[in-house]
PDB file of N, CA and C in Angstrom:
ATOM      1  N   UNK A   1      -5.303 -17.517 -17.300  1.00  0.00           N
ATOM      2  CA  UNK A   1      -4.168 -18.223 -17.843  1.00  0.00           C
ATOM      3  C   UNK A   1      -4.248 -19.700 -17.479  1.00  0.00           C
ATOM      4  N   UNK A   2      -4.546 -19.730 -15.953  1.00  0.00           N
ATOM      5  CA  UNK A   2      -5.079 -21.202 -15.833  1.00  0.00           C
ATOM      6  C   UNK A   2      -6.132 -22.006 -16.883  1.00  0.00           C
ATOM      7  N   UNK A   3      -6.745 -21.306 -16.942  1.00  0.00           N
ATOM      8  CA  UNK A   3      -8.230 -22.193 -18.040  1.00  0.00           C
ATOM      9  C   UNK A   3      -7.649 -22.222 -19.382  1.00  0.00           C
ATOM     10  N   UNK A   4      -6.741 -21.036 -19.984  1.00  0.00           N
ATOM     11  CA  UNK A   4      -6.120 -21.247 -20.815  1.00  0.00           C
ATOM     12  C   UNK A   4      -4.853 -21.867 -21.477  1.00  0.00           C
ATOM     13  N   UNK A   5      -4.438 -22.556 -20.112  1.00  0.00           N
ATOM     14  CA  UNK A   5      -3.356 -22.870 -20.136  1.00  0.00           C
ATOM     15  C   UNK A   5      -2.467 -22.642 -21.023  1.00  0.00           C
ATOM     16  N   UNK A   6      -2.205 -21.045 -20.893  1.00  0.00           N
ATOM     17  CA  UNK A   6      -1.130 -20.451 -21.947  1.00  0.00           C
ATOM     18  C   UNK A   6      -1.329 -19.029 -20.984  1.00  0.00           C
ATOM     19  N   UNK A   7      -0.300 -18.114 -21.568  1.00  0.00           N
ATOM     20  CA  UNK A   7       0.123 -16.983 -21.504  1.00  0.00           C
ATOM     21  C   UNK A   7      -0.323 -16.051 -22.768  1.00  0.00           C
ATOM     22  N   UNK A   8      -0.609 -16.777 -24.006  1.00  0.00           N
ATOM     23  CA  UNK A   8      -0.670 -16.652 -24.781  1.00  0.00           C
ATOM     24  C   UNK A   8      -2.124 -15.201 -24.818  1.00  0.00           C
ATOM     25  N   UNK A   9      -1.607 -13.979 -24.542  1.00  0.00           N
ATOM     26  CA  UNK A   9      -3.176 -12.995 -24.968  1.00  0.00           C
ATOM     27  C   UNK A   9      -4.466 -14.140 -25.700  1.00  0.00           C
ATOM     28  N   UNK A  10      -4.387 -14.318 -26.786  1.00  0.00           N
ATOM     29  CA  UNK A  10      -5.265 -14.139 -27.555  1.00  0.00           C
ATOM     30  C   UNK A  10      -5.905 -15.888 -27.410  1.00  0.00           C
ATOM     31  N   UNK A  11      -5.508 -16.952 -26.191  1.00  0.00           N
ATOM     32  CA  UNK A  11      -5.800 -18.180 -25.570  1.00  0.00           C
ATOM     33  C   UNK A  11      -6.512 -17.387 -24.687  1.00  0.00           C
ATOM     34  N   UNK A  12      -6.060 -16.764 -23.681  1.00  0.00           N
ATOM     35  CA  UNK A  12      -6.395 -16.206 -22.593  1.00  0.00           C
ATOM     36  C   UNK A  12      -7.649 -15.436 -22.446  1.00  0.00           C
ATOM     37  N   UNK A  13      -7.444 -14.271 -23.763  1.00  0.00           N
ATOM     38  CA  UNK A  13      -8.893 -13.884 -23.868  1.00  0.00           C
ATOM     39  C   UNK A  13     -10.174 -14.721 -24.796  1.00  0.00           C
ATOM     40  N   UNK A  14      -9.208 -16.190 -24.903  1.00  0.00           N
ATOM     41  CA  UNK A  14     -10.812 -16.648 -25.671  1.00  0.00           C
ATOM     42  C   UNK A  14     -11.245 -17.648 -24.381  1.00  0.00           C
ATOM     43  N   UNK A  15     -10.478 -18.098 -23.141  1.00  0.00           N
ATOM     44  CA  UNK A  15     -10.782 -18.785 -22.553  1.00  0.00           C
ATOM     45  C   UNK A  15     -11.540 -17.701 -21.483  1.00  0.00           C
ATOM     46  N   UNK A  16     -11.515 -16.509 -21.567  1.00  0.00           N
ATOM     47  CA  UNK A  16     -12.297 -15.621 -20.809  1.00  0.00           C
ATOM     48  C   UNK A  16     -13.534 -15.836 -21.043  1.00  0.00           C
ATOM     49  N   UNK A  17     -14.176 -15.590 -22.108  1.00  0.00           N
ATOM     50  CA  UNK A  17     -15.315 -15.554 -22.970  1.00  0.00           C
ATOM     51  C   UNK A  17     -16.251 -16.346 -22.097  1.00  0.00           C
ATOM     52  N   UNK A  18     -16.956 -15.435 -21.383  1.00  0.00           N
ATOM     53  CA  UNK A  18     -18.256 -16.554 -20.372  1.00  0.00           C
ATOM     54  C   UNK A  18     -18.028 -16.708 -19.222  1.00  0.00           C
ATOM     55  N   UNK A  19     -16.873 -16.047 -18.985  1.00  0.00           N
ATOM     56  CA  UNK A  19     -16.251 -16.537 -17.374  1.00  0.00           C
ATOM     57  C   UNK A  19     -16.596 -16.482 -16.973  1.00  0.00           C
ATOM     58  N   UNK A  20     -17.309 -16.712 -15.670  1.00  0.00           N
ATOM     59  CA  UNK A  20     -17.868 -15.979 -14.325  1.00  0.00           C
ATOM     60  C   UNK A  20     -16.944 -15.727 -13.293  1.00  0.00           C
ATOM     61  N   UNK A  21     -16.936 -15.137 -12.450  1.00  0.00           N
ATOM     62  CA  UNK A  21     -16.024 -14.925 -11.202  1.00  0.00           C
ATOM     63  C   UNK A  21     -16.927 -14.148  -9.813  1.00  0.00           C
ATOM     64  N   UNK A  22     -16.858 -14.226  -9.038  1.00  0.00           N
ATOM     65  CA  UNK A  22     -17.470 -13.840  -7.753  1.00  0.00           C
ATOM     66  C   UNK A  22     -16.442 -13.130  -7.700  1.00  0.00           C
ATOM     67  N   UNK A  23     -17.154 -11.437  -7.565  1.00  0.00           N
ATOM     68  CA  UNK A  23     -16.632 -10.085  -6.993  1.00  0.00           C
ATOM     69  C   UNK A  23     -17.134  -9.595  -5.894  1.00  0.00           C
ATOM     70  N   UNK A  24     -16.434  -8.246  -5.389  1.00  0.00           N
ATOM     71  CA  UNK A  24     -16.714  -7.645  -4.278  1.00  0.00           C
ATOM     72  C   UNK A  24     -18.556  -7.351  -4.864  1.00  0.00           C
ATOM     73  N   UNK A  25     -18.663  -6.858  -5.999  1.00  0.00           N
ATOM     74  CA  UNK A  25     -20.130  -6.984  -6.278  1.00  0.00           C
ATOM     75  C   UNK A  25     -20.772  -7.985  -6.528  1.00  0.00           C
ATOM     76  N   UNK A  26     -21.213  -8.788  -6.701  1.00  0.00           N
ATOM     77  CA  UNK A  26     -21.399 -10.485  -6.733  1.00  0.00           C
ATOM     78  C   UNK A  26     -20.925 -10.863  -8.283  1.00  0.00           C
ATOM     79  N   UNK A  27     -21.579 -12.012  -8.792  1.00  0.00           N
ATOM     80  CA  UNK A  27     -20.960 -12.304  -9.840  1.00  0.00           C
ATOM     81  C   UNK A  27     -21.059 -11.682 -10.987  1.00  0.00           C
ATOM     82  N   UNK A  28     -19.930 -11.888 -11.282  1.00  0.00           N
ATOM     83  CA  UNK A  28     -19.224 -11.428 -12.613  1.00  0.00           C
ATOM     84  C   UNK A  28     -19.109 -12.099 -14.103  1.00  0.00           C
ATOM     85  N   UNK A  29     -19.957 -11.618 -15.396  1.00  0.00           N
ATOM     86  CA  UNK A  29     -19.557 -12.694 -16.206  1.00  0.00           C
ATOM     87  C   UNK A  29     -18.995 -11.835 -17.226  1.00  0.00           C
ATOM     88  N   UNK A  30     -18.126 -12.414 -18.202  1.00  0.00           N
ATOM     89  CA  UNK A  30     -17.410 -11.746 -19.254  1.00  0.00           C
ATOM     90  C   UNK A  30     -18.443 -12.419 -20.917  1.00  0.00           C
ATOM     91  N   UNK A  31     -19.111 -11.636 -21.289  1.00  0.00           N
ATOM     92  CA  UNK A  31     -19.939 -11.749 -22.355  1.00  0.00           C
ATOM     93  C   UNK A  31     -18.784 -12.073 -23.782  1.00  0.00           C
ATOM     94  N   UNK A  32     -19.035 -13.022 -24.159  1.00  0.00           N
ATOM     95  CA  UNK A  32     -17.884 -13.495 -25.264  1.00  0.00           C
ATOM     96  C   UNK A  32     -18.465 -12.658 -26.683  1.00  0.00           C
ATOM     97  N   UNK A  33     -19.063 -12.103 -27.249  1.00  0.00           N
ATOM     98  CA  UNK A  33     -19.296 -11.289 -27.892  1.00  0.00           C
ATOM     99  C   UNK A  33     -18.819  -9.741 -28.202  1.00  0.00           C
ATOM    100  N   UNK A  34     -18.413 -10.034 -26.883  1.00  0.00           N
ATOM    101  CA  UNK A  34     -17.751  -7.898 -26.764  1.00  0.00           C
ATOM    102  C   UNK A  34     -16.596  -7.890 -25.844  1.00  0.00           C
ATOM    103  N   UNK A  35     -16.585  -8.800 -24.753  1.00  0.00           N
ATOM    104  CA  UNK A  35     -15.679  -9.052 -23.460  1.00  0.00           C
ATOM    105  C   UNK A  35     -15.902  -7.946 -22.653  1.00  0.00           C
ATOM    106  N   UNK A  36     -17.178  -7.373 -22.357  1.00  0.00           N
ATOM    107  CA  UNK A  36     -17.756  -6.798 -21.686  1.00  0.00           C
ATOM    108  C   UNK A  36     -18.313  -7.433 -20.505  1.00  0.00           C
ATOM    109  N   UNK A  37     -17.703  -7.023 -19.370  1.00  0.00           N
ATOM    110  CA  UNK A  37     -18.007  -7.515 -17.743  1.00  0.00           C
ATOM    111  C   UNK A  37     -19.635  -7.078 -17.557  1.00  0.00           C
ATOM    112  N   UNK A  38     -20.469  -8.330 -17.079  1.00  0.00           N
ATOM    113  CA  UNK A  38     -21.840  -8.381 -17.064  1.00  0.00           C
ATOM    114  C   UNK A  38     -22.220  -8.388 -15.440  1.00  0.00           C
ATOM    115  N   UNK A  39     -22.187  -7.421 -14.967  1.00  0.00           N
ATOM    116  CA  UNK A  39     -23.047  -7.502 -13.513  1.00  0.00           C
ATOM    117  C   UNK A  39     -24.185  -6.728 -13.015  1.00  0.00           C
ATOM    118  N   UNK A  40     -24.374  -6.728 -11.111  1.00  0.00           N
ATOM    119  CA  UNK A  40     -25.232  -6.212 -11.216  1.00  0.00           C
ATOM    120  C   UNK A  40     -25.124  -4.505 -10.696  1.00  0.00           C
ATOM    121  N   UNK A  41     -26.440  -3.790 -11.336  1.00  0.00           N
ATOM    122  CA  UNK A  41     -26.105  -2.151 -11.317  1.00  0.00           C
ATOM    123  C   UNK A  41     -26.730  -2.077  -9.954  1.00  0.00           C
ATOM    124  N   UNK A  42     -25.784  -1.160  -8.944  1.00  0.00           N
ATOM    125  CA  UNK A  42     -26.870  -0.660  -7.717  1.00  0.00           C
ATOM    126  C   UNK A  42     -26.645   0.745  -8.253  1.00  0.00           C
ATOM    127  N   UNK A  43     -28.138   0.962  -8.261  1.00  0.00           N
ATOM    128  CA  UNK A  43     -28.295   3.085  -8.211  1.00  0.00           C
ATOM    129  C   UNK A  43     -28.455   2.879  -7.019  1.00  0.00           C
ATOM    130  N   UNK A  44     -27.653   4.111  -6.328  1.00  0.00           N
ATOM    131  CA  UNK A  44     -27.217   4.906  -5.127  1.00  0.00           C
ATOM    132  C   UNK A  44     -27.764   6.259  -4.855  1.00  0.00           C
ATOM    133  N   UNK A  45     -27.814   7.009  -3.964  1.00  0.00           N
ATOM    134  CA  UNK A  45     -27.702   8.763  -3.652  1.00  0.00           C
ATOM    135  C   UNK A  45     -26.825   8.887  -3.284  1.00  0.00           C
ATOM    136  N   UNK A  46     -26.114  10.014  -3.350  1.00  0.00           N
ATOM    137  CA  UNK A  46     -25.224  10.541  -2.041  1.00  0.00           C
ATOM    138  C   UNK A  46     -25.597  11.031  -1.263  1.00  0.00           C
ATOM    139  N   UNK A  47     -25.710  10.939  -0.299  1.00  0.00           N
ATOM    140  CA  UNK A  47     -26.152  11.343   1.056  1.00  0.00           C
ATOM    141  C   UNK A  47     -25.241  12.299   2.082  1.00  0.00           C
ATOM    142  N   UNK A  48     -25.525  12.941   2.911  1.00  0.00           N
ATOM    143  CA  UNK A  48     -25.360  13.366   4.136  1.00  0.00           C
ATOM    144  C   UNK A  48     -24.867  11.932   4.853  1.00  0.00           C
ATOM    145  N   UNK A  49     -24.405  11.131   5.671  1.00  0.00           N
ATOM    146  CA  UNK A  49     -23.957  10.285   6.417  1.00  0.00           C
ATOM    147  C   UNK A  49     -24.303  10.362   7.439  1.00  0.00           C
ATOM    148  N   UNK A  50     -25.325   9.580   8.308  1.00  0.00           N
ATOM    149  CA  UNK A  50     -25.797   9.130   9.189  1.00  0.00           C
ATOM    150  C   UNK A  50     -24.578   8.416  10.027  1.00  0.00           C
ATOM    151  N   UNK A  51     -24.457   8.990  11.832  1.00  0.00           N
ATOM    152  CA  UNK A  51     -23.792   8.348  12.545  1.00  0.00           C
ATOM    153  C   UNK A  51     -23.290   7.104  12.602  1.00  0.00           C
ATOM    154  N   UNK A  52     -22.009   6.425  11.952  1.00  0.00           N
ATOM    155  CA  UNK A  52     -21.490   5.170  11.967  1.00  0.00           C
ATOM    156  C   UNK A  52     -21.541   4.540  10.607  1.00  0.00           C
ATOM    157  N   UNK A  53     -22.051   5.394   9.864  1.00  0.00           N
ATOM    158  CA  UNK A  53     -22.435   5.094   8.254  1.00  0.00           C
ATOM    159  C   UNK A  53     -20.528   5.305   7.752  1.00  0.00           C
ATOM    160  N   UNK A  54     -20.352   4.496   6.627  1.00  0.00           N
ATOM    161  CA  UNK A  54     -18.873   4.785   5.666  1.00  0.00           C
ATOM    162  C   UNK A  54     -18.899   6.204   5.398  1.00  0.00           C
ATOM    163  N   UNK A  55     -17.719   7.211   5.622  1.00  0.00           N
ATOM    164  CA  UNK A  55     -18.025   8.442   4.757  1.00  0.00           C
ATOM    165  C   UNK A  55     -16.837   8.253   3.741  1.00  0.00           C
ATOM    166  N   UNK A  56     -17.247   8.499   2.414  1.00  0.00           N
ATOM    167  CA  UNK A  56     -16.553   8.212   1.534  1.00  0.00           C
ATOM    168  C   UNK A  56     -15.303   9.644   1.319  1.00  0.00           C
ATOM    169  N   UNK A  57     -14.286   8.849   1.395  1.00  0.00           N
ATOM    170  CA  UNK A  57     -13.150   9.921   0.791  1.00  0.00           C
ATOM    171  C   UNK A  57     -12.989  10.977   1.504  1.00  0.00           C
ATOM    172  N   UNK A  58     -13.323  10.953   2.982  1.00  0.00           N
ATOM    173  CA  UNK A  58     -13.211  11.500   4.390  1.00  0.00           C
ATOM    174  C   UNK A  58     -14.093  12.532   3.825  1.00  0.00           C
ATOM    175  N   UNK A  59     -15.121  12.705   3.313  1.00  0.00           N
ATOM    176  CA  UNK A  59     -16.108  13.215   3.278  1.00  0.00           C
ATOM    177  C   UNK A  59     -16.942  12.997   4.398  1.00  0.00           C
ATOM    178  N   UNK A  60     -18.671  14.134   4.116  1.00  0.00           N
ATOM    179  CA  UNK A  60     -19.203  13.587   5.311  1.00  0.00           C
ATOM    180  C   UNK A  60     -20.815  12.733   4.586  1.00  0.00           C
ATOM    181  N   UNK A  61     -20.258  12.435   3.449  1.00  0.00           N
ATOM    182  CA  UNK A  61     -21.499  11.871   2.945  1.00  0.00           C
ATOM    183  C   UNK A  61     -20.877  10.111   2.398  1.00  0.00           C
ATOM    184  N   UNK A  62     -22.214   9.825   1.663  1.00  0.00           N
ATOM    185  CA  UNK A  62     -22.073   8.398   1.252  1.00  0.00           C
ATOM    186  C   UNK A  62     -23.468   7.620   0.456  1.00  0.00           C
ATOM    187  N   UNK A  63     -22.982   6.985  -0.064  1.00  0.00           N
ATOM    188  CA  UNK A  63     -23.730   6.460  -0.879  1.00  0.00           C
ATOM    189  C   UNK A  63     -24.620   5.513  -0.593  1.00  0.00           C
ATOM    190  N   UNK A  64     -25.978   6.081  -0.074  1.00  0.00           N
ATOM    191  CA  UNK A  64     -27.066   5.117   0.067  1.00  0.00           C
ATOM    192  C   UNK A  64     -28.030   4.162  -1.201  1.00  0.00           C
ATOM    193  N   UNK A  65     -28.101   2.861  -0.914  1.00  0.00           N
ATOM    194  CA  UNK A  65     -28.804   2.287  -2.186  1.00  0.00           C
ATOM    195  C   UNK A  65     -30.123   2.911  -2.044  1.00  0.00           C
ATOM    196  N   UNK A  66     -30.543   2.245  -3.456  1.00  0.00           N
ATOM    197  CA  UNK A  66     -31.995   2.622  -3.770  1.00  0.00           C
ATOM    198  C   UNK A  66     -32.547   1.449  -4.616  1.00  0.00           C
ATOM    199  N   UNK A  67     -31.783   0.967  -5.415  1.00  0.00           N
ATOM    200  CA  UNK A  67     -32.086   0.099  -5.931  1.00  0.00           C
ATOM    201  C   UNK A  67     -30.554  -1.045  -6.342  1.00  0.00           C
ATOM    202  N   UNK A  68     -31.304  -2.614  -6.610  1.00  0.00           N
ATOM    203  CA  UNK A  68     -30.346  -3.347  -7.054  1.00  0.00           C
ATOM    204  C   UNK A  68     -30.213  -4.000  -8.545  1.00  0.00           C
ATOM    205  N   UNK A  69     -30.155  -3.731  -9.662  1.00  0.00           N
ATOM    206  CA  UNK A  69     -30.607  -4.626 -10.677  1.00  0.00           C
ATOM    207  C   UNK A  69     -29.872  -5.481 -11.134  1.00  0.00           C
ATOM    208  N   UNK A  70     -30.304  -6.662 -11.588  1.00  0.00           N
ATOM    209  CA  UNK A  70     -29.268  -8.175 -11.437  1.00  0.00           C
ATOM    210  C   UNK A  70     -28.689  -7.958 -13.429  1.00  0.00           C
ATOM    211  N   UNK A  71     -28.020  -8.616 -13.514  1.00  0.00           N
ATOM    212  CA  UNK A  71     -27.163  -8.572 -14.608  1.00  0.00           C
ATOM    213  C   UNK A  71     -28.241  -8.724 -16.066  1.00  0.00           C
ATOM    214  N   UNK A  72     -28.909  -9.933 -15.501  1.00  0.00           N
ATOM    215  CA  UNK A  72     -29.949 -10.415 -16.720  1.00  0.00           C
ATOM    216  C   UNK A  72     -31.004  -8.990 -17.044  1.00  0.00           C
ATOM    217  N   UNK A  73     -31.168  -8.026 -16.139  1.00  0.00           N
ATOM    218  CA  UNK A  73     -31.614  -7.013 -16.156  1.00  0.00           C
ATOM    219  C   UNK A  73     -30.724  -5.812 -16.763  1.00  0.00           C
ATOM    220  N   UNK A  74     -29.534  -5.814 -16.129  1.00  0.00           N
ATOM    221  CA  UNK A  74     -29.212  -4.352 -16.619  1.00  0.00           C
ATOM    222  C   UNK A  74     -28.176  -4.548 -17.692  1.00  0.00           C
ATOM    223  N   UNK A  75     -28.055  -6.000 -18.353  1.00  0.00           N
ATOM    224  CA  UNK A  75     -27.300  -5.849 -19.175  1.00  0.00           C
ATOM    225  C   UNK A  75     -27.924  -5.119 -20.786  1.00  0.00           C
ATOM    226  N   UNK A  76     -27.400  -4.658 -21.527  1.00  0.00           N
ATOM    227  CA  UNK A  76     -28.129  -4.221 -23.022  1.00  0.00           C
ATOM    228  C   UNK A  76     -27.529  -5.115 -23.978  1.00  0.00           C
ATOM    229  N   UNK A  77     -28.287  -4.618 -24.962  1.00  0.00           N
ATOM    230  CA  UNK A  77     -27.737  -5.798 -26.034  1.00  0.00           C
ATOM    231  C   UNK A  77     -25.998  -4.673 -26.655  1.00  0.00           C
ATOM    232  N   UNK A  78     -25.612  -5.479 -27.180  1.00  0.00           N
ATOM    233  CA  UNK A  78     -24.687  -4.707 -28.104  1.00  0.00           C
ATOM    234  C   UNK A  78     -25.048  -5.104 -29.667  1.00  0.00           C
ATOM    235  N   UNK A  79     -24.010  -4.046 -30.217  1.00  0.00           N
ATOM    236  CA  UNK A  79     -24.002  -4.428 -31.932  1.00  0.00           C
ATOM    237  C   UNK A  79     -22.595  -4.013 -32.284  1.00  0.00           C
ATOM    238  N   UNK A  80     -21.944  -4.619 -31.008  1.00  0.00           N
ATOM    239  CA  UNK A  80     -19.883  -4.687 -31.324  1.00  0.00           C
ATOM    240  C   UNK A  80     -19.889  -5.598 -32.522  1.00  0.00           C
ATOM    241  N   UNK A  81     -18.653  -5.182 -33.176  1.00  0.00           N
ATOM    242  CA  UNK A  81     -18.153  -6.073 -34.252  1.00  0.00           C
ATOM    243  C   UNK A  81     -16.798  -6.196 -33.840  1.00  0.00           C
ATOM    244  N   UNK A  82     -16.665  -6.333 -32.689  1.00  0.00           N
ATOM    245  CA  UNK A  82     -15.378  -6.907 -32.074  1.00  0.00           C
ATOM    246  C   UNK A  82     -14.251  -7.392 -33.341  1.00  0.00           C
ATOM    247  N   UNK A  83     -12.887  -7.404 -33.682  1.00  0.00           N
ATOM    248  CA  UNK A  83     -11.666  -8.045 -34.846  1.00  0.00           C
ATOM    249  C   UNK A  83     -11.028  -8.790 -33.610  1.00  0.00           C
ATOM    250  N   UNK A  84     -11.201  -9.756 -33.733  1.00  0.00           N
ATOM    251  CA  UNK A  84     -10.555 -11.229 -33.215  1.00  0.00           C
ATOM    252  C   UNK A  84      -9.414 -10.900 -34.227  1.00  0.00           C
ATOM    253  N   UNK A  85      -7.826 -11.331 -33.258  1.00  0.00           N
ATOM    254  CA  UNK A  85      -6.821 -12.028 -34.414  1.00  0.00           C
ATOM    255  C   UNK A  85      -6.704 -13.087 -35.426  1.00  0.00           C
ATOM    256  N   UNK A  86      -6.359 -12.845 -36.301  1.00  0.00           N
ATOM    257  CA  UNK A  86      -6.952 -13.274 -37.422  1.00  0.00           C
ATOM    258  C   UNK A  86      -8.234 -13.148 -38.473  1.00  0.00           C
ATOM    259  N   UNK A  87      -8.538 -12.078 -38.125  1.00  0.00           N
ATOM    260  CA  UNK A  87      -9.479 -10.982 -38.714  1.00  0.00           C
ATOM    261  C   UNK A  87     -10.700 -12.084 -38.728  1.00  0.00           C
ATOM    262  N   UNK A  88     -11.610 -12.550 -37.601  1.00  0.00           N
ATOM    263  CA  UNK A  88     -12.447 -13.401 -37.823  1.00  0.00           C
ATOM    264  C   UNK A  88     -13.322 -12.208 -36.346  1.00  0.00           C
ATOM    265  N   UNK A  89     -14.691 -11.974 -36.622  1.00  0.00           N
ATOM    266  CA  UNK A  89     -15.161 -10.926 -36.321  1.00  0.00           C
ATOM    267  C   UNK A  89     -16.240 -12.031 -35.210  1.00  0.00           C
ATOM    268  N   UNK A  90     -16.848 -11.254 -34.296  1.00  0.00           N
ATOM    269  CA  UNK A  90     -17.448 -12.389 -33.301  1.00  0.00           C
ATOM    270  C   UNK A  90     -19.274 -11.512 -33.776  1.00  0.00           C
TER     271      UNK A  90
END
């Protein structure tokens, strides 16, 4: 709403379009084509939980990485035909 300086939905989501933002997962971008959040994928296991490890959901396991892939990697293409208001298609 700040960048858009409006309240206005349809300001708001065009001033989204590209955003970036730093998340608990690192950065975050909003792809103006679909408004699909672009980050990065970690594949995990679940595991058994090793002494002092997080156990998730008072479980006794947790999710060990395996891999990290960065956005420019795990993003795909789309073939959205997104309807913008005012019937103008992105």
């Amino acid at each position: 709403m700040a960048r858009a300086r409006s309240t206005d939905p349809v300001k708001v989501a065009k001033a989204m379009e590209g955003l970036s933002v730093k998340s608990f997962a690192g950065e975050v971008t909003m792809r103006a084509s679909d408004h699909q959040l672009q980050q990065t994928m970690f594949i995990t296991k679940w595991q058994k939980a090793k002494p002092g490890e997080y156990k998730v959901e008072k479980t006794q396991y947790t999710f060990s990485p395996i891999k990290e892939l960065p956005p420019y990697v795990s993003s795909t293409p789309t073939s959205c035909q997104m309807k913008r208001p005012g019937g103008a298609s992105s």
